[in-house]
PDB file of N, CA and C in Angstrom:
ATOM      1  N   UNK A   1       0.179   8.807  -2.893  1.00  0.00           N
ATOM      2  CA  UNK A   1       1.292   9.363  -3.619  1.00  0.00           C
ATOM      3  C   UNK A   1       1.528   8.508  -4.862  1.00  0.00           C
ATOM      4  N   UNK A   2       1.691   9.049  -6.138  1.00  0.00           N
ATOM      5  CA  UNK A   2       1.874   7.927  -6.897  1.00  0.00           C
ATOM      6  C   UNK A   2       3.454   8.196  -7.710  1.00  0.00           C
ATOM      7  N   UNK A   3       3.906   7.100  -8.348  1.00  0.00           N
ATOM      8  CA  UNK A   3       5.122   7.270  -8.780  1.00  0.00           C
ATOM      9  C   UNK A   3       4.948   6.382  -9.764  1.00  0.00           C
ATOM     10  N   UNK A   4       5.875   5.708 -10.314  1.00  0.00           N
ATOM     11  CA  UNK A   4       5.855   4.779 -11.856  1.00  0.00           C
ATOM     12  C   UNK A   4       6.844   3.890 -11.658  1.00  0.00           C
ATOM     13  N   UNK A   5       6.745   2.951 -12.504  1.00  0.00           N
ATOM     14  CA  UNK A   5       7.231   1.376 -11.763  1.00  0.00           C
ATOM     15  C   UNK A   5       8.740   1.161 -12.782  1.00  0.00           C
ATOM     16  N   UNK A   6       9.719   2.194 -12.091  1.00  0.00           N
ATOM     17  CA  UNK A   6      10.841   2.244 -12.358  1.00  0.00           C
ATOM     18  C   UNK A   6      11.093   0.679 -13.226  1.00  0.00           C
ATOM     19  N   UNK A   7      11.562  -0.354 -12.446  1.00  0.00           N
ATOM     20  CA  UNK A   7      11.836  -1.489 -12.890  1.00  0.00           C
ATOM     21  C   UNK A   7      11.204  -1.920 -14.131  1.00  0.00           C
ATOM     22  N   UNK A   8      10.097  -1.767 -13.926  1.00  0.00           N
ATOM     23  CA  UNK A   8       9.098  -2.254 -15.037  1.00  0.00           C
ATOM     24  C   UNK A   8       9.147  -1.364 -16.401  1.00  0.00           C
ATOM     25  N   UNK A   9       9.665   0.087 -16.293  1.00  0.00           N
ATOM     26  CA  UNK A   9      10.254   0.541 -17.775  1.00  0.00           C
ATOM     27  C   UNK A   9      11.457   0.293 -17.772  1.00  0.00           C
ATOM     28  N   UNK A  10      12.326  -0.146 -16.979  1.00  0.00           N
ATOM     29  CA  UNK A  10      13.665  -0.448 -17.379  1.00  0.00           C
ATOM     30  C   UNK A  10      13.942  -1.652 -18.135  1.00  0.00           C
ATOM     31  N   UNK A  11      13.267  -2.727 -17.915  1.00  0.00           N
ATOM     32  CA  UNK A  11      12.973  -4.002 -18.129  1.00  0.00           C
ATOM     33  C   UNK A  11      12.684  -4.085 -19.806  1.00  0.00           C
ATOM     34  N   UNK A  12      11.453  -3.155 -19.947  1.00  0.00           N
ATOM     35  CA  UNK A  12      10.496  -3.378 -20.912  1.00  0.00           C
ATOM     36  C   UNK A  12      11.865  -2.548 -22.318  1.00  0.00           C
ATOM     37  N   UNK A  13      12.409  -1.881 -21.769  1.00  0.00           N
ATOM     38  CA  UNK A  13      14.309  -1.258 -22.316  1.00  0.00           C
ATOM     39  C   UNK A  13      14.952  -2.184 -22.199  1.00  0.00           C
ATOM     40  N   UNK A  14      14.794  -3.264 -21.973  1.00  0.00           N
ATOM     41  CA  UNK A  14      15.975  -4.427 -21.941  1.00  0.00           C
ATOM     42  C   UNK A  14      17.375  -3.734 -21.234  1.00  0.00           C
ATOM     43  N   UNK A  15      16.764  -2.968 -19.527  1.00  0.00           N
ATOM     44  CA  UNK A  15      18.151  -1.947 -19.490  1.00  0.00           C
ATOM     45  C   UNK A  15      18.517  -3.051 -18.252  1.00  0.00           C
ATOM     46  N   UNK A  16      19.613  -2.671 -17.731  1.00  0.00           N
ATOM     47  CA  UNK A  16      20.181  -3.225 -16.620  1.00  0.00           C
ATOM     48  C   UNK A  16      20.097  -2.225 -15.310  1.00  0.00           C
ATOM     49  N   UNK A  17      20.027  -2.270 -14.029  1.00  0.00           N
ATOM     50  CA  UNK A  17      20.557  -0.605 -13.055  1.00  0.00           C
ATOM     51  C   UNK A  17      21.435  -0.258 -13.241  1.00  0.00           C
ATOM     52  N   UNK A  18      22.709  -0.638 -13.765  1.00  0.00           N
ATOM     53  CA  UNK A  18      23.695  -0.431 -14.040  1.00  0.00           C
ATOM     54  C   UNK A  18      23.542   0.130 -15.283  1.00  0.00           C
ATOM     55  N   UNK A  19      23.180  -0.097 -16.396  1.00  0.00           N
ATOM     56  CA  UNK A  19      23.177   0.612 -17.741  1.00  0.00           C
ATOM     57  C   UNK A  19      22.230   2.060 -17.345  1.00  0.00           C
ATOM     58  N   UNK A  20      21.127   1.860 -16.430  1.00  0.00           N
ATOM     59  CA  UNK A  20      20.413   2.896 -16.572  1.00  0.00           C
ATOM     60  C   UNK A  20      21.119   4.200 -15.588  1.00  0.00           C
ATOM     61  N   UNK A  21      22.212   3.515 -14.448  1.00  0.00           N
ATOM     62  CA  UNK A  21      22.925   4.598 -13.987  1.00  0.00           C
ATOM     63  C   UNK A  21      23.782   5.424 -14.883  1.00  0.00           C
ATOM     64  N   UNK A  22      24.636   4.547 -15.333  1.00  0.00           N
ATOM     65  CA  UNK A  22      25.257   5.408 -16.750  1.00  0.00           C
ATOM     66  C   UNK A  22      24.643   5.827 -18.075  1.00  0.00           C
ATOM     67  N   UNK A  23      23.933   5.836 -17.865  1.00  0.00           N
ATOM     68  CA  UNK A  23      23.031   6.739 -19.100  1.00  0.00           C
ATOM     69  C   UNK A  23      22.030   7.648 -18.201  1.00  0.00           C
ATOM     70  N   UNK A  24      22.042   7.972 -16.665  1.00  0.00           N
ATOM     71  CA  UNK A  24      21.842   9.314 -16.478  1.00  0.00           C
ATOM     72  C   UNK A  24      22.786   9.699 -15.822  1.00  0.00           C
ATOM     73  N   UNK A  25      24.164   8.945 -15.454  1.00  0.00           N
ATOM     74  CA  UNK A  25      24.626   9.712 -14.153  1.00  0.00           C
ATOM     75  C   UNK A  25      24.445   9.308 -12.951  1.00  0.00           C
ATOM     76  N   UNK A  26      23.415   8.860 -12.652  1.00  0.00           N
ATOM     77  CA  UNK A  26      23.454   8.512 -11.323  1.00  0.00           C
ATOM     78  C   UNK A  26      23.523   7.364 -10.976  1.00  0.00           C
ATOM     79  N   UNK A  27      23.859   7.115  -9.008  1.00  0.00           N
ATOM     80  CA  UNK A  27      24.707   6.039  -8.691  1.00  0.00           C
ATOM     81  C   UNK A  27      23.612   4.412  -8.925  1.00  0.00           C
ATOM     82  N   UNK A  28      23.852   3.377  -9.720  1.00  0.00           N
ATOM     83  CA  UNK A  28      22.978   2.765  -9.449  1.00  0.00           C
ATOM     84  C   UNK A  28      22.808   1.686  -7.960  1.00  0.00           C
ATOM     85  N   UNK A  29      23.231   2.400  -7.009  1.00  0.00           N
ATOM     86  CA  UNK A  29      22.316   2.294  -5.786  1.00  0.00           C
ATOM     87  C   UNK A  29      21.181   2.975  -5.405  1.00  0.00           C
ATOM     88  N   UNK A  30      21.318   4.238  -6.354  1.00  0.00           N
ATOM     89  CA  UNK A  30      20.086   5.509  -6.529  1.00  0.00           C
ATOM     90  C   UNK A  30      18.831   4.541  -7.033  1.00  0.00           C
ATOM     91  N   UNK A  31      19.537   4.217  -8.257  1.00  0.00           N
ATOM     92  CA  UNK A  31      18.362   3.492  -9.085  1.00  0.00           C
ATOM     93  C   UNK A  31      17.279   2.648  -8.238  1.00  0.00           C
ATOM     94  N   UNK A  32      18.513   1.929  -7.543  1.00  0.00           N
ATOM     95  CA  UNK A  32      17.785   0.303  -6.935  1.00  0.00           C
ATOM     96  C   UNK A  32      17.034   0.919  -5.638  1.00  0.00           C
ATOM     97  N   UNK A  33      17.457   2.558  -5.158  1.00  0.00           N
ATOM     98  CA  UNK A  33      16.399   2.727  -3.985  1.00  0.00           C
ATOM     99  C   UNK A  33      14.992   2.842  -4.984  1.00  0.00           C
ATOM    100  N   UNK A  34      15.085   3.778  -5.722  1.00  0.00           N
ATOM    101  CA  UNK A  34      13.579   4.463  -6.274  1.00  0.00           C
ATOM    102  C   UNK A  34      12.937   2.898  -7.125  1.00  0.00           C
ATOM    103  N   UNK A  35      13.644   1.987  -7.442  1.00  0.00           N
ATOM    104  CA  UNK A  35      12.427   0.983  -7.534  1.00  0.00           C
ATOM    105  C   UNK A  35      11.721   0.207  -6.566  1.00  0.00           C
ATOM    106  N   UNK A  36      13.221   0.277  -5.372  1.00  0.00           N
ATOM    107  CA  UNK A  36      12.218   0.015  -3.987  1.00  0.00           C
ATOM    108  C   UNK A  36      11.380   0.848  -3.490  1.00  0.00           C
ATOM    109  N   UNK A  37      11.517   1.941  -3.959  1.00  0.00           N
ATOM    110  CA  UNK A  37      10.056   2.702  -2.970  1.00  0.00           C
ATOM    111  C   UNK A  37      10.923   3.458  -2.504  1.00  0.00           C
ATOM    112  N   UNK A  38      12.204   2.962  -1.836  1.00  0.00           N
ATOM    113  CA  UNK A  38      12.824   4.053  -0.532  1.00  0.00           C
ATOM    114  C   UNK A  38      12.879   5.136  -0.949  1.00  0.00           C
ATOM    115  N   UNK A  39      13.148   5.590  -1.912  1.00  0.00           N
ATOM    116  CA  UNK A  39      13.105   7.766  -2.145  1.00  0.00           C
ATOM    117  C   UNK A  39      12.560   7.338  -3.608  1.00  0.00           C
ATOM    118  N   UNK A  40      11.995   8.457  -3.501  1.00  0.00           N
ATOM    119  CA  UNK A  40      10.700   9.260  -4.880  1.00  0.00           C
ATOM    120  C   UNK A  40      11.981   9.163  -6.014  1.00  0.00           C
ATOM    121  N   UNK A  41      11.483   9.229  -7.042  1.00  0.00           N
ATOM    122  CA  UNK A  41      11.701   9.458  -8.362  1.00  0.00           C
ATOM    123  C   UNK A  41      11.753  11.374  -8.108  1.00  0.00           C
ATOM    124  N   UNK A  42      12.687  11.380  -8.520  1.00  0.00           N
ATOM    125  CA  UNK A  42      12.299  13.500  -8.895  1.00  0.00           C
ATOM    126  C   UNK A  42      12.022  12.912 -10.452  1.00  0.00           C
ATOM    127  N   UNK A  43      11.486  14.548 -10.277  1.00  0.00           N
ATOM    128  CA  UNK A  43      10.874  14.778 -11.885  1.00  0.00           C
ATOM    129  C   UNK A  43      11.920  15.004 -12.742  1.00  0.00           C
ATOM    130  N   UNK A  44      13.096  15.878 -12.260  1.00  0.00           N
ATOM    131  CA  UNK A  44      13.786  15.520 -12.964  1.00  0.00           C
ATOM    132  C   UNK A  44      14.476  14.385 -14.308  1.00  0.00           C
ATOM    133  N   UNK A  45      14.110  13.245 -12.888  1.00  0.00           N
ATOM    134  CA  UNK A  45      15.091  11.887 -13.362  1.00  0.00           C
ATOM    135  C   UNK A  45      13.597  11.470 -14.393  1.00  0.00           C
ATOM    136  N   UNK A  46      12.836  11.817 -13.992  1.00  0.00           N
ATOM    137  CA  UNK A  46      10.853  11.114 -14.579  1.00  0.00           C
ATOM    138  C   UNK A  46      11.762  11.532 -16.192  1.00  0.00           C
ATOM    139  N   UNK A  47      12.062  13.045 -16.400  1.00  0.00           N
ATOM    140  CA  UNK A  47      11.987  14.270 -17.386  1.00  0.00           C
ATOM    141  C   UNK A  47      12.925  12.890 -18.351  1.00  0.00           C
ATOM    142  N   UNK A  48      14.359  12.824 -17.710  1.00  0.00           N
ATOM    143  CA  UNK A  48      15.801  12.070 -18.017  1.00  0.00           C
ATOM    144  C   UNK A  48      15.034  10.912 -18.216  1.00  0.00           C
ATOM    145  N   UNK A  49      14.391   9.927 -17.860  1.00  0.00           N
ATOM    146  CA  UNK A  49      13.975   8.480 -18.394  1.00  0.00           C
ATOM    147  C   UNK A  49      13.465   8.468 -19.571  1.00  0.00           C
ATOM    148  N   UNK A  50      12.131   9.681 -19.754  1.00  0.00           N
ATOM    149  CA  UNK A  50      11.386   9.560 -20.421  1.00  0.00           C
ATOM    150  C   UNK A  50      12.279  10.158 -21.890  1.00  0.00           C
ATOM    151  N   UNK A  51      13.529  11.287 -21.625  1.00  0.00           N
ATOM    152  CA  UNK A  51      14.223  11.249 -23.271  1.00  0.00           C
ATOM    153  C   UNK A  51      15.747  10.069 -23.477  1.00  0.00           C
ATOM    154  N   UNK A  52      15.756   9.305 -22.047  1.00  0.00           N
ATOM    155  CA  UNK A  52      16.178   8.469 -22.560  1.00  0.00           C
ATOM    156  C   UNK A  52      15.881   6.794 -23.341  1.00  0.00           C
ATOM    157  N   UNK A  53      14.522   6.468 -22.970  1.00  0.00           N
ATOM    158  CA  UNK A  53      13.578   5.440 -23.564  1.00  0.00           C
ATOM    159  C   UNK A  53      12.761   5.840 -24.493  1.00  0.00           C
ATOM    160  N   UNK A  54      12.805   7.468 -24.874  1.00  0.00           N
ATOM    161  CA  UNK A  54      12.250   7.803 -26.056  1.00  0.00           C
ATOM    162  C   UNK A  54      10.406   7.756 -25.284  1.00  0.00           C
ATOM    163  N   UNK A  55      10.060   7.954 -24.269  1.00  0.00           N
ATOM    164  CA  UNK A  55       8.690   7.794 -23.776  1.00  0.00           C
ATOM    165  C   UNK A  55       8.073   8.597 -23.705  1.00  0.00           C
ATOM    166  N   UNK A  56       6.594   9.052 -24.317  1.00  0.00           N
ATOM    167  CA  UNK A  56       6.173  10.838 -24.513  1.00  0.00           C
ATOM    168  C   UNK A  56       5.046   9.931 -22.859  1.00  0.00           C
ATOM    169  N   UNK A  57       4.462   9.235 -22.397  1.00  0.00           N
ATOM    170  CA  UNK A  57       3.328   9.178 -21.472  1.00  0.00           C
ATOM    171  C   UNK A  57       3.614   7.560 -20.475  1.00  0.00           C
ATOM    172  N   UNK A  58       3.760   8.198 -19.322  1.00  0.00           N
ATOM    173  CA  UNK A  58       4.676   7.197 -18.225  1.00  0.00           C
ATOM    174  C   UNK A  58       3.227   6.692 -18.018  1.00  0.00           C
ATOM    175  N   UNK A  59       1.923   6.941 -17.903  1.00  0.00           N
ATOM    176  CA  UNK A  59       0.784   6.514 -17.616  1.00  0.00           C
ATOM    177  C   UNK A  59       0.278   5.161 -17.535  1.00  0.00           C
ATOM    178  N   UNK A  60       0.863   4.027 -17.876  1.00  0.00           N
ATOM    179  CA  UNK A  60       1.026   2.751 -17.445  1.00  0.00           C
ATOM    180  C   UNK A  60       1.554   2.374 -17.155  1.00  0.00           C
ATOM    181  N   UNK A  61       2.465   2.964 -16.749  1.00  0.00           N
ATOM    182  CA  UNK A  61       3.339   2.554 -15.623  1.00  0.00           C
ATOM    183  C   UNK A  61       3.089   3.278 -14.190  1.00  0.00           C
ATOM    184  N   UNK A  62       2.123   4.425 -14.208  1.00  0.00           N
ATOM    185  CA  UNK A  62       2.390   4.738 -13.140  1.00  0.00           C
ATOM    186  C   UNK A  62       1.360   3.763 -11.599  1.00  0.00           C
ATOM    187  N   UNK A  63       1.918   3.738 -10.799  1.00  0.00           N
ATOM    188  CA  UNK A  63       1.449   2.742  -9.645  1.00  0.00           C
ATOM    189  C   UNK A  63       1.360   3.784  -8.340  1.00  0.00           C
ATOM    190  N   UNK A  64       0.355   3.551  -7.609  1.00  0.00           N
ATOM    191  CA  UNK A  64       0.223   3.741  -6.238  1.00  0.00           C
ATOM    192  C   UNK A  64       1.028   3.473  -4.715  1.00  0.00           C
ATOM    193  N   UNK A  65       1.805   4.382  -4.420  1.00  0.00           N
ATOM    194  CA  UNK A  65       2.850   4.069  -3.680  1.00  0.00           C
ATOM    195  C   UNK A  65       2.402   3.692  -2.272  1.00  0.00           C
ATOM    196  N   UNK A  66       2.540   2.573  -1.750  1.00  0.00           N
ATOM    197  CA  UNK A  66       2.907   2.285  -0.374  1.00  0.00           C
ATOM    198  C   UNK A  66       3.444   1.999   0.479  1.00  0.00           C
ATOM    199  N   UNK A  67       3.825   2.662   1.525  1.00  0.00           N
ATOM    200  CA  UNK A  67       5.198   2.116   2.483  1.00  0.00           C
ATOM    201  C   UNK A  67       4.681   0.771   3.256  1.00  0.00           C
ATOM    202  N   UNK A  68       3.462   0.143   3.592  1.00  0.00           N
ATOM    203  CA  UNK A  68       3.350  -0.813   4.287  1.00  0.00           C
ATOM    204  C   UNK A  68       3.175  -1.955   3.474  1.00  0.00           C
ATOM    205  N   UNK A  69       3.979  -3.035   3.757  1.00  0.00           N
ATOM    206  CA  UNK A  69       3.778  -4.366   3.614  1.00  0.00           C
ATOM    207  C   UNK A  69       2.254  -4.969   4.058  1.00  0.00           C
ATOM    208  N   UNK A  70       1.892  -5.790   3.295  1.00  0.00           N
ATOM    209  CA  UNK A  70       0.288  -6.403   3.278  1.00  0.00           C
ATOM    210  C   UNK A  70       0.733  -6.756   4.611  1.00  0.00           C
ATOM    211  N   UNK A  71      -0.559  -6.761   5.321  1.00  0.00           N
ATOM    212  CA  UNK A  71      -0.550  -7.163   7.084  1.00  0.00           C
ATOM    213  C   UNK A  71       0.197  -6.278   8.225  1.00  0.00           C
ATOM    214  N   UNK A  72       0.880  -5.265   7.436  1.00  0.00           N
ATOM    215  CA  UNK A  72       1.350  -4.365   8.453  1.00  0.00           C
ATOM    216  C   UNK A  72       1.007  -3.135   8.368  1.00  0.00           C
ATOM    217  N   UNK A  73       0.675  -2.548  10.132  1.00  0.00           N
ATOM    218  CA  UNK A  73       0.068  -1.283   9.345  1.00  0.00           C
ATOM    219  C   UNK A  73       1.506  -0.145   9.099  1.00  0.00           C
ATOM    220  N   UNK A  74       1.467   0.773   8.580  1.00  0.00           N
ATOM    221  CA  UNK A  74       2.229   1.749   7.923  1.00  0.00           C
ATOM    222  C   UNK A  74       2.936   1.982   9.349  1.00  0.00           C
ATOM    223  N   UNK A  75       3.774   2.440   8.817  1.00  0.00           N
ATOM    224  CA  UNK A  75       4.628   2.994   9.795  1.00  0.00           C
ATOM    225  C   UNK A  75       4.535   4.343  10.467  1.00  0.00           C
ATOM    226  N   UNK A  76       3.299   5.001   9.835  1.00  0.00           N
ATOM    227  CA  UNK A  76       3.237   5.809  10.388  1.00  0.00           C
ATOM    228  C   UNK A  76       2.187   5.779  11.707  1.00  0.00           C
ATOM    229  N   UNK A  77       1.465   4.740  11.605  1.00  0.00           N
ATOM    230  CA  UNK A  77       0.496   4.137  12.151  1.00  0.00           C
ATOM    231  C   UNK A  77       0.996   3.954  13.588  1.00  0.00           C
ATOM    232  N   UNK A  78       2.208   3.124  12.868  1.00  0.00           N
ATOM    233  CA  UNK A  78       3.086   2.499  14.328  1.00  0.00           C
ATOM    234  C   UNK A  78       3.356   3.721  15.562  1.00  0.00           C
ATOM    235  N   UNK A  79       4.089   4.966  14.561  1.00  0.00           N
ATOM    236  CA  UNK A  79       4.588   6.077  15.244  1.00  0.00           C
ATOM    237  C   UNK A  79       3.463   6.469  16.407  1.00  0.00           C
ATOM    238  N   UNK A  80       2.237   7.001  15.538  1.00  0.00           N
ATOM    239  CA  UNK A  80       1.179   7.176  15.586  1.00  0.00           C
ATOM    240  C   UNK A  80       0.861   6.953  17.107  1.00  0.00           C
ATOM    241  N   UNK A  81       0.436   5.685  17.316  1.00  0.00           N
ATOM    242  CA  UNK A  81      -0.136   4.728  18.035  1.00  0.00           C
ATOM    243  C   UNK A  81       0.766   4.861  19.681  1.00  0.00           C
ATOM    244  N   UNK A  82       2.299   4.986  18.857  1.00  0.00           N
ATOM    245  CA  UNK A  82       3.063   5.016  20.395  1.00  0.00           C
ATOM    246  C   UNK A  82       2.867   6.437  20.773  1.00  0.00           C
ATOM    247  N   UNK A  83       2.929   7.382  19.934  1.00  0.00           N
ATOM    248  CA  UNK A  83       2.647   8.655  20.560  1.00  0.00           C
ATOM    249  C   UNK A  83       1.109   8.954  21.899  1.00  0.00           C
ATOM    250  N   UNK A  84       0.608   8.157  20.742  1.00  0.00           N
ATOM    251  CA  UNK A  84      -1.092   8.479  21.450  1.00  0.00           C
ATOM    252  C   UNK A  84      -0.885   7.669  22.701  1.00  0.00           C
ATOM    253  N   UNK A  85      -0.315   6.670  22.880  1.00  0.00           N
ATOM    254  CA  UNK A  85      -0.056   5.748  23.983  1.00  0.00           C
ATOM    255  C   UNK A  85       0.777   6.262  24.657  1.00  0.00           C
ATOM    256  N   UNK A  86       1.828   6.972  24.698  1.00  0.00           N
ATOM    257  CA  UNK A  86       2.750   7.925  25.624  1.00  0.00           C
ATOM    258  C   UNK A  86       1.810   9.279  26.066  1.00  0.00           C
ATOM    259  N   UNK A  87       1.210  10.013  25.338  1.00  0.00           N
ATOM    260  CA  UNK A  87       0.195  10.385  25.315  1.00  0.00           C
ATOM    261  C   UNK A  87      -0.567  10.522  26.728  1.00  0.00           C
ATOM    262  N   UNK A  88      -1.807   9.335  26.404  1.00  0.00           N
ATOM    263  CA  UNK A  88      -2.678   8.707  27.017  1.00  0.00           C
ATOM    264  C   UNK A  88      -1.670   8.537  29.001  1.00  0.00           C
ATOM    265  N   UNK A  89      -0.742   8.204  28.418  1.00  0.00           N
ATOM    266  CA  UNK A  89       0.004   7.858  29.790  1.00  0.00           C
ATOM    267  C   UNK A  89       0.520   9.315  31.097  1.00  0.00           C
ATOM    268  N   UNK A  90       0.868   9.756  30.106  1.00  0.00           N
ATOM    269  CA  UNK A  90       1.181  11.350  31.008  1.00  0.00           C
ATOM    270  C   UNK A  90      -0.513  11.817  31.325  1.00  0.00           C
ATOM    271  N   UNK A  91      -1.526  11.437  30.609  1.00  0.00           N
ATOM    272  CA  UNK A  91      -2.774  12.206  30.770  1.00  0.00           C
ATOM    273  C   UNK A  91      -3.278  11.403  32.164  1.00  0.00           C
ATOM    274  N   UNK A  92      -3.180  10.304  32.100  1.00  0.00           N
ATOM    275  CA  UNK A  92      -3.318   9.579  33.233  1.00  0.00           C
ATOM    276  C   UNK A  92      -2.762  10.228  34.422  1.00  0.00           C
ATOM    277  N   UNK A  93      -1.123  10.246  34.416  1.00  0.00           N
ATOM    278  CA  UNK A  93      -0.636  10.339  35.470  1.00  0.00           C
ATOM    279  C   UNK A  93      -0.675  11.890  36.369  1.00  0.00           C
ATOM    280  N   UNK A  94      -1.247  12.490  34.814  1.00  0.00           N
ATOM    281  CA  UNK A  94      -1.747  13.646  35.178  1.00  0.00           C
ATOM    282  C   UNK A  94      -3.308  13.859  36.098  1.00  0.00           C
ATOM    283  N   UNK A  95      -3.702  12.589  36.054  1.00  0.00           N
ATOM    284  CA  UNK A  95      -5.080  12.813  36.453  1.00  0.00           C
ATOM    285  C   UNK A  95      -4.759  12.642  37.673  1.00  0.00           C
ATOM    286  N   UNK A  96      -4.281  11.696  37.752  1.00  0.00           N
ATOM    287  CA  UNK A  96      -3.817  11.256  39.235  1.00  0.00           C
ATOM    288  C   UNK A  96      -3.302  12.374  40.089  1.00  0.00           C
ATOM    289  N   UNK A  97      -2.149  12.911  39.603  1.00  0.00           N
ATOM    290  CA  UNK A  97      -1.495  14.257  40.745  1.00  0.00           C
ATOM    291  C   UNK A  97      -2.815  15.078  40.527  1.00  0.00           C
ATOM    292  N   UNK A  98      -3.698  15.247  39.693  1.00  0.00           N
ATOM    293  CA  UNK A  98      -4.900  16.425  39.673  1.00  0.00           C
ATOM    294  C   UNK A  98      -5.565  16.010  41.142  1.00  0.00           C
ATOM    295  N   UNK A  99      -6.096  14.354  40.851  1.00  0.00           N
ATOM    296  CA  UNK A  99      -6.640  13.670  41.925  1.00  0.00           C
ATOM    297  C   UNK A  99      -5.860  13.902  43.736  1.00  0.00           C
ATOM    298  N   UNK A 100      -4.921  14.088  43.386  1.00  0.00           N
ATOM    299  CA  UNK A 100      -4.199  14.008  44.564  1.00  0.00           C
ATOM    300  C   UNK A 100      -4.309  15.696  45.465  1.00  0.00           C
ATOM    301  N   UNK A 101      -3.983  16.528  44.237  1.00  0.00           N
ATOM    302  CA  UNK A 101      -4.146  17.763  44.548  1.00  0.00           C
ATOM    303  C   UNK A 101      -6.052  18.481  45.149  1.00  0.00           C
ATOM    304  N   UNK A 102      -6.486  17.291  44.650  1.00  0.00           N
ATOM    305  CA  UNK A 102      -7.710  18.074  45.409  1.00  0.00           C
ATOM    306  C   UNK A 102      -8.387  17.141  46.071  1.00  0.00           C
ATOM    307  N   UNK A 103      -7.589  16.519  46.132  1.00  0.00           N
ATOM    308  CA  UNK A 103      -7.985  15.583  47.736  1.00  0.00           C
ATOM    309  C   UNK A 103      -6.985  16.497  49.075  1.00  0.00           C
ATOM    310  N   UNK A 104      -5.935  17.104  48.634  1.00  0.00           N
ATOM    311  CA  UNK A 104      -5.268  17.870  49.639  1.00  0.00           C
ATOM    312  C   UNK A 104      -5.598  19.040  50.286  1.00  0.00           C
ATOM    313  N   UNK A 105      -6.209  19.639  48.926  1.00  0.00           N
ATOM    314  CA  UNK A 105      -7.266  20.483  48.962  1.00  0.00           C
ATOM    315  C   UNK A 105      -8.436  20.838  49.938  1.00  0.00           C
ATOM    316  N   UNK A 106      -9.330  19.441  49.685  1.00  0.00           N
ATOM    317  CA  UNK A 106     -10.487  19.239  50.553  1.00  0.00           C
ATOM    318  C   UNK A 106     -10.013  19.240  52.068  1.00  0.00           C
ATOM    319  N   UNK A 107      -8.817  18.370  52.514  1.00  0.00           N
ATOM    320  CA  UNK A 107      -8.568  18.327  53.407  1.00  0.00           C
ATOM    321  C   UNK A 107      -7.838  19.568  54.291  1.00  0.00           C
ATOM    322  N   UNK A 108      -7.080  20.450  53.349  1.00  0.00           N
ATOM    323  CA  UNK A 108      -7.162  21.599  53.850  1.00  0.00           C
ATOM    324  C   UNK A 108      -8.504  22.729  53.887  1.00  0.00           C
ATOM    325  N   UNK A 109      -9.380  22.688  53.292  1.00  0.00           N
ATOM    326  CA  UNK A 109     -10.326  23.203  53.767  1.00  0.00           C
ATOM    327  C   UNK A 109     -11.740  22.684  54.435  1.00  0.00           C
ATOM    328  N   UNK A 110     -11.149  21.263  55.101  1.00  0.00           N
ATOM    329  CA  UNK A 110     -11.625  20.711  56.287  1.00  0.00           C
ATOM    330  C   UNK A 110     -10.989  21.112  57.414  1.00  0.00           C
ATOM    331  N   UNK A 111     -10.094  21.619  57.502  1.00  0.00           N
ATOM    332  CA  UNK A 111      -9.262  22.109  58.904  1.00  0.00           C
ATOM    333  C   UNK A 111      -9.602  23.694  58.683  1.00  0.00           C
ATOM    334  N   UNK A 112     -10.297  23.956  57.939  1.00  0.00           N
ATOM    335  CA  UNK A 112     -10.201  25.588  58.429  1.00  0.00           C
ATOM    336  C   UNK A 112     -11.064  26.115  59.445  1.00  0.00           C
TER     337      UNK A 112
END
């Protein structure tokens, strides 16, 4: 997913989050998520930066978005992993009552 390095044109504007909230409107806690990563930039706000810094091509600024920290895997990974492992666990326990059921099986059609 890629997005553009909010901070890094605000900066290069000598802007503040605070100056750049009031010169679009929005809250600058908004601001300070979308340079963390936590929510996307809309195009909108891309549209609003670029006629407020006067910018016709965001293209060096734009960066490759990732939610995982170096050494950790993504979080989706994490999700991932417990699913397949909850998963894996019912398939088991499923094998087992399968196992059980035709061992009951056999033994009822040893008494017939």
């Amino acid at each position: 997913m890629s997005s553009y390095n909010l901070k890094a044109i605000r900066k290069e504007h000598h802007d503040t989050q605070k100056g750049l909230a009031e010169k679009t409107g929005y809250q600058q806690s908004f601001i300070s998520e979308m340079e963390t990563g936590k929510v996307n930039m809309p195009d909108y706000f891309i549209e609003r930066l670029k006629e407020i810094y006067g910018i016709e091509d965001l293209e060096k600024y734009r960066v490759e978005k990732t939610r995982n920290k170096p050494g950790r895997p993504p979080k989706e990974d994490q999700i991932s992993s417990k699913i397949v492992e909850r998963m894996l666990s019912i398939i088991e326990s499923q094998n087992i009552r399968l196992a059980q059921l035709e061992e009951r099986i056999h033994e009822l059609e040893r008494k017939k």
